[in-house]
PDB file of N, CA and C in Angstrom:
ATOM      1  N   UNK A   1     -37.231  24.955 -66.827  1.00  0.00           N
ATOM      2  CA  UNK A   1     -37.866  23.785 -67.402  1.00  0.00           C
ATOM      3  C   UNK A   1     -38.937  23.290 -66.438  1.00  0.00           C
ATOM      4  N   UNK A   2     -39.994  23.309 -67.094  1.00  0.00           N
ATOM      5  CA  UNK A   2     -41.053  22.388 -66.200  1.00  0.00           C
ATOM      6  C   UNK A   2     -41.311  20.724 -66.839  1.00  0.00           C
ATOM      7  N   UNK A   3     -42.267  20.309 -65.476  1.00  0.00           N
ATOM      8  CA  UNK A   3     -42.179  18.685 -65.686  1.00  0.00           C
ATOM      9  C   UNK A   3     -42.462  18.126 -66.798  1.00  0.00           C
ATOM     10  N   UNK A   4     -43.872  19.344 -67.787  1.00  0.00           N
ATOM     11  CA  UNK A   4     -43.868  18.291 -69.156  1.00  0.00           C
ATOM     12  C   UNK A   4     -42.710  18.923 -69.753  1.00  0.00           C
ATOM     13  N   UNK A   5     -42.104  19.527 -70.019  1.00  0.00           N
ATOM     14  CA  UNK A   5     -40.698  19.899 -70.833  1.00  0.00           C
ATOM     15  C   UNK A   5     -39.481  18.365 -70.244  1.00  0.00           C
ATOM     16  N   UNK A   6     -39.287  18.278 -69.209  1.00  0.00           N
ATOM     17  CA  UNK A   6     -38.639  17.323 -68.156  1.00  0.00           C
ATOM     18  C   UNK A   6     -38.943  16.121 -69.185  1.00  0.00           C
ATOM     19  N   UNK A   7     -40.159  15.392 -69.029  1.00  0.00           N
ATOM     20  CA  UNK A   7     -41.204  14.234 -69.371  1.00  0.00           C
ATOM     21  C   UNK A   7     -40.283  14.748 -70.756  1.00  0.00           C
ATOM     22  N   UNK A   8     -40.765  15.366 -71.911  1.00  0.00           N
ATOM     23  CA  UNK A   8     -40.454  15.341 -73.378  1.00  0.00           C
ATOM     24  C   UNK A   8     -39.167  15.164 -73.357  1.00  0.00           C
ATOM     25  N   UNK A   9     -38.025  15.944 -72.687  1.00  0.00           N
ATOM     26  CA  UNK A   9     -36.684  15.677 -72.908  1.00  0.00           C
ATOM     27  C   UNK A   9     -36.776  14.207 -72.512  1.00  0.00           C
ATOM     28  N   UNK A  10     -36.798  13.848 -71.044  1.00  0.00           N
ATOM     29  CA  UNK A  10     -36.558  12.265 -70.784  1.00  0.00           C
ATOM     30  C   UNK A  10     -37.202  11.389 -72.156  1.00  0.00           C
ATOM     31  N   UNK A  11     -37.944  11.792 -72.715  1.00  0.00           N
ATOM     32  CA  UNK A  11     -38.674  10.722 -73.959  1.00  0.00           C
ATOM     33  C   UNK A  11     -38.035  10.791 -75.058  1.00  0.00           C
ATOM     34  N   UNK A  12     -37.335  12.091 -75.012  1.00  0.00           N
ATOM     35  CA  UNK A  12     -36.913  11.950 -76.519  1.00  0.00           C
ATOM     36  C   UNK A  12     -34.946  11.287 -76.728  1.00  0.00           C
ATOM     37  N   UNK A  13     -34.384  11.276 -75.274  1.00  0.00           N
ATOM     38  CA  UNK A  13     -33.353  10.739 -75.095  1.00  0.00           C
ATOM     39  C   UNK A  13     -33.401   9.568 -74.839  1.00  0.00           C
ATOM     40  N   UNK A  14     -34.349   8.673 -74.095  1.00  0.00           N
ATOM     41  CA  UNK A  14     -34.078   7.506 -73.997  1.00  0.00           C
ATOM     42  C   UNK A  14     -35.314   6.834 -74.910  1.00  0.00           C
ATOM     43  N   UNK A  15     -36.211   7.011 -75.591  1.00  0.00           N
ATOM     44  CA  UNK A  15     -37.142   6.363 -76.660  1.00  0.00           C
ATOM     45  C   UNK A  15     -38.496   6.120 -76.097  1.00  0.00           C
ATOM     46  N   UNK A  16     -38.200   6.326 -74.850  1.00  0.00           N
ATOM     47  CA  UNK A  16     -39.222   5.959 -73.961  1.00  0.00           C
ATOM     48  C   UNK A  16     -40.679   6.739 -74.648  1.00  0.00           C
ATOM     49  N   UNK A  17     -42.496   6.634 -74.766  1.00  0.00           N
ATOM     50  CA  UNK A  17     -42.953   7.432 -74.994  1.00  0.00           C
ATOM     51  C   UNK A  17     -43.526   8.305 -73.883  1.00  0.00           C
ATOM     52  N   UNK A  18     -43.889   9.565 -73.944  1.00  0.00           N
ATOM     53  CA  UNK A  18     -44.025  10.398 -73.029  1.00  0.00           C
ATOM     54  C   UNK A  18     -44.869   9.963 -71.937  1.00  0.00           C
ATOM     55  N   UNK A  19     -46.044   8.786 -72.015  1.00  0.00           N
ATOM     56  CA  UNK A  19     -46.529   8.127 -70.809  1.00  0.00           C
ATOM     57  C   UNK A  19     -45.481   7.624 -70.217  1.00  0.00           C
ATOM     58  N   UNK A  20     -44.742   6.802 -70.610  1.00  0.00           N
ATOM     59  CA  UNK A  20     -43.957   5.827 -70.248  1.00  0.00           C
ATOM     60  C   UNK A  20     -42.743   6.770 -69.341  1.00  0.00           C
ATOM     61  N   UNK A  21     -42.469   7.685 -69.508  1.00  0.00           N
ATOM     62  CA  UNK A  21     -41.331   8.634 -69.023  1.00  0.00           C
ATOM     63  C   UNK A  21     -42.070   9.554 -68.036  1.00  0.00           C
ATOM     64  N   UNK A  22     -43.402   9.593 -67.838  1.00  0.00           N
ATOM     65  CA  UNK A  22     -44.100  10.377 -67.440  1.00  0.00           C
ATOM     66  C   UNK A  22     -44.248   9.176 -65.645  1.00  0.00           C
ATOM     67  N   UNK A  23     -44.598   8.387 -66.006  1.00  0.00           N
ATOM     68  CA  UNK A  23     -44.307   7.368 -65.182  1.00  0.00           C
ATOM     69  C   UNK A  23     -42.634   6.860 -64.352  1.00  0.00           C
ATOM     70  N   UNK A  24     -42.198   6.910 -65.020  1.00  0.00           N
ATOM     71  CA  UNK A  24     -40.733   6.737 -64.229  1.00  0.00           C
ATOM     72  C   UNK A  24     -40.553   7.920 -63.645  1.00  0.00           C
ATOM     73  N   UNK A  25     -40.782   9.329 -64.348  1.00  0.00           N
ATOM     74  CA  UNK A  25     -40.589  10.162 -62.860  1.00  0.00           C
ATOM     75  C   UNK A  25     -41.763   9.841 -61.801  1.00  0.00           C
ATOM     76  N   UNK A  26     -42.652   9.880 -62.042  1.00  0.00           N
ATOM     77  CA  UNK A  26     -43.545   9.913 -60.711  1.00  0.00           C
ATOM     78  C   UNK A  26     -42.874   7.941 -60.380  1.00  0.00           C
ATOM     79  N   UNK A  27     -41.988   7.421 -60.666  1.00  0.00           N
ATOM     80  CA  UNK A  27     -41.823   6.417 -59.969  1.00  0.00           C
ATOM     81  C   UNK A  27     -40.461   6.681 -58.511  1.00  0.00           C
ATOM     82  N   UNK A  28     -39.763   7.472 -59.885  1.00  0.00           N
ATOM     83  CA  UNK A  28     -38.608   8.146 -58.935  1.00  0.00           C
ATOM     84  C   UNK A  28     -38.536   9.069 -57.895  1.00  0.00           C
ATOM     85  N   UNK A  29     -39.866   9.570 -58.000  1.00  0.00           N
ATOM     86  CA  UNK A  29     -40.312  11.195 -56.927  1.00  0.00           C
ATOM     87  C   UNK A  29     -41.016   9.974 -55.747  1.00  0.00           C
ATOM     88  N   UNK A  30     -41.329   9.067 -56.135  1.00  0.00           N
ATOM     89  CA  UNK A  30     -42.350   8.291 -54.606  1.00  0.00           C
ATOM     90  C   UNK A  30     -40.799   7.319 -54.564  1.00  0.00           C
ATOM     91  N   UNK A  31     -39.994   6.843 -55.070  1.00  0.00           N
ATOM     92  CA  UNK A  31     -38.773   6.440 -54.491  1.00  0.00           C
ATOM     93  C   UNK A  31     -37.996   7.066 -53.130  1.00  0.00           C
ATOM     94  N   UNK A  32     -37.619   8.647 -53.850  1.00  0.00           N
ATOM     95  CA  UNK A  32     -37.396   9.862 -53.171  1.00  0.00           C
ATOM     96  C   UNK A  32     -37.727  10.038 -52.016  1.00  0.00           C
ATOM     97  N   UNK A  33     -39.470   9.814 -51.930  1.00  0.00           N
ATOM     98  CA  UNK A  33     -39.907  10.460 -50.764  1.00  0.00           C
ATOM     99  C   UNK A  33     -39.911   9.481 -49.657  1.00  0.00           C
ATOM    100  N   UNK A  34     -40.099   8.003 -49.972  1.00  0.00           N
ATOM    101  CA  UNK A  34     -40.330   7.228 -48.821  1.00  0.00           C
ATOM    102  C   UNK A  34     -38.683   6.831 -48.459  1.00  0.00           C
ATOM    103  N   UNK A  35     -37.548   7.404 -48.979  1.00  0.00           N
ATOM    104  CA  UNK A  35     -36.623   7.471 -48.430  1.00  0.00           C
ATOM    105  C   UNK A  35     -36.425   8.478 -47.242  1.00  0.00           C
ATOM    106  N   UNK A  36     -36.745   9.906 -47.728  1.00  0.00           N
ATOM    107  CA  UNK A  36     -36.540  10.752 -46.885  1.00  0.00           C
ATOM    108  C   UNK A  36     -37.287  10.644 -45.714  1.00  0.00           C
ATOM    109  N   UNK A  37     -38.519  10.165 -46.114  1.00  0.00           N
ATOM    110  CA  UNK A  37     -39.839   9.578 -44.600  1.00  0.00           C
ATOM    111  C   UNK A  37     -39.087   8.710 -44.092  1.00  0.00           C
ATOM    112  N   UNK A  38     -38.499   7.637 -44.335  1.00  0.00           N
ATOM    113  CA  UNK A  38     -37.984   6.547 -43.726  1.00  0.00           C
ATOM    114  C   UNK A  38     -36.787   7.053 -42.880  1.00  0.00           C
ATOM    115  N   UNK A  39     -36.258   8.021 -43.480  1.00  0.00           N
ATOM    116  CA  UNK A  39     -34.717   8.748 -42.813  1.00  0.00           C
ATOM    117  C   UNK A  39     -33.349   7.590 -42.063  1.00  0.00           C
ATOM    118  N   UNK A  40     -33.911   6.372 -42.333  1.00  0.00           N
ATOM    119  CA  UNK A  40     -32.894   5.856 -41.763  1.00  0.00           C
ATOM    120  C   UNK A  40     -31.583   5.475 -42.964  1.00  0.00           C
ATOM    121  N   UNK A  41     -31.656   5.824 -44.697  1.00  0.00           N
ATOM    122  CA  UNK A  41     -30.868   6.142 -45.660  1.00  0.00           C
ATOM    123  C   UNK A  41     -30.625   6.996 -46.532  1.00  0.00           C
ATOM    124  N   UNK A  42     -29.835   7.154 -47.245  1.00  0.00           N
ATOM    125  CA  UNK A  42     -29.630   8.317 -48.057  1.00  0.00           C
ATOM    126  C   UNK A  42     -30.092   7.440 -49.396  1.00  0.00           C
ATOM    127  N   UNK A  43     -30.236   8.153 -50.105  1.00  0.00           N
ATOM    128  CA  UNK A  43     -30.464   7.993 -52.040  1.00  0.00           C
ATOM    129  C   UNK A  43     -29.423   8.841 -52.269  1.00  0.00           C
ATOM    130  N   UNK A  44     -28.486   7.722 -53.156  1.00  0.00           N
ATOM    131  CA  UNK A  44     -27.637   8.793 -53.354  1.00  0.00           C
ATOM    132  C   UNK A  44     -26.985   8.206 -55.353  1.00  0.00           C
ATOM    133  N   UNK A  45     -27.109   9.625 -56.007  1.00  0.00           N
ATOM    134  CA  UNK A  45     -26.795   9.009 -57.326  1.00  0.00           C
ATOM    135  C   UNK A  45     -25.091   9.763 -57.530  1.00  0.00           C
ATOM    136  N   UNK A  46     -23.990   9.074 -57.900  1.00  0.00           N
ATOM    137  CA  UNK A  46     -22.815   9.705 -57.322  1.00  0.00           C
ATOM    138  C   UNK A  46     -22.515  10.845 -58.377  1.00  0.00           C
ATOM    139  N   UNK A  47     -22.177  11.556 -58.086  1.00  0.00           N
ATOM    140  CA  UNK A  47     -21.573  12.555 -59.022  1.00  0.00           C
ATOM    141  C   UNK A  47     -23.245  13.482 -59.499  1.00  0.00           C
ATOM    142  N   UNK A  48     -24.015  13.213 -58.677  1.00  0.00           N
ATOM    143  CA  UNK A  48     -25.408  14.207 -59.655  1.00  0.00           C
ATOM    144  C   UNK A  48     -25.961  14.563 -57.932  1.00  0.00           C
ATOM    145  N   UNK A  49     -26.919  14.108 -57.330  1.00  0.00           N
ATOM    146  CA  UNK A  49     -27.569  14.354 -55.898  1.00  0.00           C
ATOM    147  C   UNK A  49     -27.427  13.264 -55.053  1.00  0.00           C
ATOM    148  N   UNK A  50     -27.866  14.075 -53.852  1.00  0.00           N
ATOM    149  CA  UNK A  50     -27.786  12.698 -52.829  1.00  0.00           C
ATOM    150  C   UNK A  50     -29.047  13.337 -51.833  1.00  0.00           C
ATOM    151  N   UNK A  51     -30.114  12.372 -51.652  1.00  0.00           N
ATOM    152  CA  UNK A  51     -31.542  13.008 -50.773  1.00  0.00           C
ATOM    153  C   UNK A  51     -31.256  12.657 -49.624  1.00  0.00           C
ATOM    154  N   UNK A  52     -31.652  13.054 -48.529  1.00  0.00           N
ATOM    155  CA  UNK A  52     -31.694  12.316 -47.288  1.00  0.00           C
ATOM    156  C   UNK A  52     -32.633  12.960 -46.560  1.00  0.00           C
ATOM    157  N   UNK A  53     -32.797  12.798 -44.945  1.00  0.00           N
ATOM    158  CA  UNK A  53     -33.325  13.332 -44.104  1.00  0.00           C
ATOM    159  C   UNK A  53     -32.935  13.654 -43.133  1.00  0.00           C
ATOM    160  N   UNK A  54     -32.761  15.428 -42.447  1.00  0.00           N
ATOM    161  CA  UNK A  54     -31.946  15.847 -42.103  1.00  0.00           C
ATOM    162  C   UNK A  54     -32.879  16.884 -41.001  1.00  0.00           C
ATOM    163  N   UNK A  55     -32.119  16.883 -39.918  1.00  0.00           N
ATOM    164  CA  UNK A  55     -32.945  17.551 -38.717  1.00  0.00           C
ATOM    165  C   UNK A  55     -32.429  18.966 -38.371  1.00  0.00           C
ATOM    166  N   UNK A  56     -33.684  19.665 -37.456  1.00  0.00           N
ATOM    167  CA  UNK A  56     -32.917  21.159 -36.875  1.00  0.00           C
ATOM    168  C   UNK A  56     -33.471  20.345 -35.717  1.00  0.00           C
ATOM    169  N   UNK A  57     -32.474  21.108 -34.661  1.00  0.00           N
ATOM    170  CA  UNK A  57     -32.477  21.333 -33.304  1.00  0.00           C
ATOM    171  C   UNK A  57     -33.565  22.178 -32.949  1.00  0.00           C
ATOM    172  N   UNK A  58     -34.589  21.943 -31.761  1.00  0.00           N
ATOM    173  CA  UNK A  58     -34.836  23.126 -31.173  1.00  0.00           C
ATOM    174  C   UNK A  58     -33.849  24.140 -30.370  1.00  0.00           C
ATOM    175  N   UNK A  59     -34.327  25.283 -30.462  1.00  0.00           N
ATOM    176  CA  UNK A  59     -33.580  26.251 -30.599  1.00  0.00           C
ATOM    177  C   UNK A  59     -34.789  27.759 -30.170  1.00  0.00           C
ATOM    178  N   UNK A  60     -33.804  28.823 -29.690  1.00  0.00           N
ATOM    179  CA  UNK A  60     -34.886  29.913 -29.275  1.00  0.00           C
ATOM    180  C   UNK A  60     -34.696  30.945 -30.507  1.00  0.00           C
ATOM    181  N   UNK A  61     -35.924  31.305 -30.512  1.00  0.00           N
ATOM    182  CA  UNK A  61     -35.736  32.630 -31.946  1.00  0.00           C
ATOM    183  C   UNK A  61     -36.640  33.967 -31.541  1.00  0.00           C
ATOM    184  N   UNK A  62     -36.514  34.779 -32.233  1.00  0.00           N
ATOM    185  CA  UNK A  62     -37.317  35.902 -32.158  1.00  0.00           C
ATOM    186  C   UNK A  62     -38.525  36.218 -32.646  1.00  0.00           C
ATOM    187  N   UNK A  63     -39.481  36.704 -32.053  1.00  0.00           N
ATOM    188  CA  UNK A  63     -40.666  37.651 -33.096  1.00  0.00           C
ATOM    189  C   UNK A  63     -40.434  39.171 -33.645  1.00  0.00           C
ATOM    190  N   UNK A  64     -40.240  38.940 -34.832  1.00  0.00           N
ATOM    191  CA  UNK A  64     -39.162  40.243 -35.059  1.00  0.00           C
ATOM    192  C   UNK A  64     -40.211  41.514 -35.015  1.00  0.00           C
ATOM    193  N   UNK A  65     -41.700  40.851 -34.931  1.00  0.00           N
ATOM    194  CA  UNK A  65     -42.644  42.062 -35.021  1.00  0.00           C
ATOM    195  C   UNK A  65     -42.274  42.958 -33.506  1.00  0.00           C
ATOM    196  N   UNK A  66     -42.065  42.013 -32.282  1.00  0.00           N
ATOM    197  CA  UNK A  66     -42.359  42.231 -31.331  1.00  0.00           C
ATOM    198  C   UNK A  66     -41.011  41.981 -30.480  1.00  0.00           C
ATOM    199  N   UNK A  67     -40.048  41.286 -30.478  1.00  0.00           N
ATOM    200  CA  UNK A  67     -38.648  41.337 -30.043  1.00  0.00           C
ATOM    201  C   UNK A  67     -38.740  40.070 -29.307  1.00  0.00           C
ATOM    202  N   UNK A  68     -40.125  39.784 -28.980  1.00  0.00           N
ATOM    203  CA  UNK A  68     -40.772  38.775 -28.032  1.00  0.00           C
ATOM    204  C   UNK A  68     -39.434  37.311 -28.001  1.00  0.00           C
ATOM    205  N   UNK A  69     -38.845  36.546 -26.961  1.00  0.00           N
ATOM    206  CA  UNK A  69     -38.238  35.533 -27.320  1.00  0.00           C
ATOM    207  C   UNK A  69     -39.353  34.190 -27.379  1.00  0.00           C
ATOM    208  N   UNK A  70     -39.239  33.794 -28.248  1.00  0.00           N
ATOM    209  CA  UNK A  70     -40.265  32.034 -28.578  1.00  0.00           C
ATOM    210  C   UNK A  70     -39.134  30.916 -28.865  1.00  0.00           C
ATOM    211  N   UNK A  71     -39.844  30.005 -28.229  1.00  0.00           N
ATOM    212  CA  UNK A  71     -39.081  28.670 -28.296  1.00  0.00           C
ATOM    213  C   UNK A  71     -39.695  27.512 -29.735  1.00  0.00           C
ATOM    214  N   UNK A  72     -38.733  27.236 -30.670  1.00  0.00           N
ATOM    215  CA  UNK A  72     -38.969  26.688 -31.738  1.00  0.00           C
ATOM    216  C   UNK A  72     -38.413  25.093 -31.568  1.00  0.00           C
ATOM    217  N   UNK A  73     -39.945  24.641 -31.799  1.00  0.00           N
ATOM    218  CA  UNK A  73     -39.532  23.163 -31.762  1.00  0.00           C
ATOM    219  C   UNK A  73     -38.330  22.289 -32.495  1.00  0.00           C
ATOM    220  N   UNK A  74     -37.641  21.097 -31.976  1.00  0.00           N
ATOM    221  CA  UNK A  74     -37.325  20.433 -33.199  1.00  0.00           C
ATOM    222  C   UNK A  74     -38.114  19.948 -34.368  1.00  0.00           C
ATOM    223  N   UNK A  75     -37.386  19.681 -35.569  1.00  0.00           N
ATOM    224  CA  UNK A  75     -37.993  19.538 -36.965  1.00  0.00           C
ATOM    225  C   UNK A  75     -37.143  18.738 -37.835  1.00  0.00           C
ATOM    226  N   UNK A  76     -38.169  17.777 -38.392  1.00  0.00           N
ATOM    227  CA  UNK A  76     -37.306  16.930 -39.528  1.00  0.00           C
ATOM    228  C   UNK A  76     -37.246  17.508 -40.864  1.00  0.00           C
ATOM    229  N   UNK A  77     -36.104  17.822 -41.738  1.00  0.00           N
ATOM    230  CA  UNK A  77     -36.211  18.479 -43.097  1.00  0.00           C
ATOM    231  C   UNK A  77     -35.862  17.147 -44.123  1.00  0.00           C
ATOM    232  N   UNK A  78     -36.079  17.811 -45.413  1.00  0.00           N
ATOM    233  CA  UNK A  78     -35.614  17.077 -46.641  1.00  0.00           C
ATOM    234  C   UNK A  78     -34.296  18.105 -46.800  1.00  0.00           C
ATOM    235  N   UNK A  79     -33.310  16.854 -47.173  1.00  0.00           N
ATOM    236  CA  UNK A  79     -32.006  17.423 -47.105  1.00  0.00           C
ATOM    237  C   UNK A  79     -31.561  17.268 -48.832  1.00  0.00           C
ATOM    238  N   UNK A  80     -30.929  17.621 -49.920  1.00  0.00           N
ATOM    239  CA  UNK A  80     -30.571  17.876 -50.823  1.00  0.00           C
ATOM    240  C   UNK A  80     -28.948  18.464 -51.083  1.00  0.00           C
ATOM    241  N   UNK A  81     -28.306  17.430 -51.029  1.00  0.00           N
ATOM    242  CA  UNK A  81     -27.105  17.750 -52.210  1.00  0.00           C
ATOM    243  C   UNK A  81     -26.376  17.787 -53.142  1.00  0.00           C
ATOM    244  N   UNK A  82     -25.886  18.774 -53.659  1.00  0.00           N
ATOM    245  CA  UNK A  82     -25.481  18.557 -55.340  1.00  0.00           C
ATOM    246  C   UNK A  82     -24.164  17.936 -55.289  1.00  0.00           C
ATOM    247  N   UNK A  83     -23.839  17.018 -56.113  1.00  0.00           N
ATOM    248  CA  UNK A  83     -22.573  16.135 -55.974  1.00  0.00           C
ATOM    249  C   UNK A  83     -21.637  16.907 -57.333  1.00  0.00           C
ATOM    250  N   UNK A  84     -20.614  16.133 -57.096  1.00  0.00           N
ATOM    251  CA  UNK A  84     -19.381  17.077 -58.062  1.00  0.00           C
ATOM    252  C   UNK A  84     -19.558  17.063 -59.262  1.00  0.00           C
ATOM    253  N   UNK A  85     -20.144  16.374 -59.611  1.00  0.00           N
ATOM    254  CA  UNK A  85     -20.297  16.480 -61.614  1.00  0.00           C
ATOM    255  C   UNK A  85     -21.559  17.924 -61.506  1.00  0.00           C
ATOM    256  N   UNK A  86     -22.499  18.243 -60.580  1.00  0.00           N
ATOM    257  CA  UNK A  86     -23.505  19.021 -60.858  1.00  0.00           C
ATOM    258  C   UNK A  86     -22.745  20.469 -60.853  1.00  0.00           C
ATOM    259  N   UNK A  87     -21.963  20.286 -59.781  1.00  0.00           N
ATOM    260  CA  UNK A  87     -21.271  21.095 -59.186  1.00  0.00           C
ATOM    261  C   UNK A  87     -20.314  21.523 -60.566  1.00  0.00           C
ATOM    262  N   UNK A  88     -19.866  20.771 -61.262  1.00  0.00           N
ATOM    263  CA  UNK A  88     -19.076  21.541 -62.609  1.00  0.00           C
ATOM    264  C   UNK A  88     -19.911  21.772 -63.487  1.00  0.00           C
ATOM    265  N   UNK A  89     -20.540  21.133 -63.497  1.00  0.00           N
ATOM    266  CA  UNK A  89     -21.727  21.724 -64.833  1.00  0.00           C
ATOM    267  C   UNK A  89     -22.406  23.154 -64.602  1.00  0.00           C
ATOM    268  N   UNK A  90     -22.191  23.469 -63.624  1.00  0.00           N
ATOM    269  CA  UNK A  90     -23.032  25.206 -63.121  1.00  0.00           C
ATOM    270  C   UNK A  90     -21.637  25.387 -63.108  1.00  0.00           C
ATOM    271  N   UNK A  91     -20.378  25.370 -63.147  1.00  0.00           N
ATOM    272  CA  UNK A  91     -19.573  26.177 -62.646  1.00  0.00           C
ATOM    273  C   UNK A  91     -19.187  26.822 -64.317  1.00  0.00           C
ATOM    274  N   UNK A  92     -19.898  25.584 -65.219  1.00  0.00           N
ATOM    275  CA  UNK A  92     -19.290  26.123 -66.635  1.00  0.00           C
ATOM    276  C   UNK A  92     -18.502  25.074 -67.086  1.00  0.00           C
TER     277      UNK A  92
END
């Protein structure tokens, strides 16, 4: 499914018209993100996802072209998990 498929389903379940639904996601995706920028909370909807912001360690890795050892900085990620209702709905 892509976003206008997304947009039409959200419009045709809640009445909303497809501007109007087209808008609440892009309200919910800039919700999303200045959470995960902010990193000091989670978004969390229970039983569906929970966003946050989630770090790697630096750490040493390889150049696999070359065997060479390189040192890899730390890094902030977007973190994503599926909560238990998502989790049964893929299981079937």
């Amino acid at each position: 499914m892509n976003r206008k498929e997304l947009i039409s389903e959200i419009a045709s379940k809640t009445g909303l018209s497809q501007t109007d639904a087209d808008k609440v996601l892009d309200a919910f995706q800039e919700v999303v993100f200045d959470v995960v920028a902010k990193g000091d909370d989670a978004l969390t909807l229970p039983g569906f996802l929970k966003f946050e912001q989630g770090s790697r360690a630096a750490r040493e890795g390889r150049n696999p072209a070359t065997g060479e050892t390189i040192q890899i900085a730390a890094s902030k990620t977007a973190k994503v998990t599926a909560g238990t209702k998502l989790k049964a709905a893929a299981a079937g």
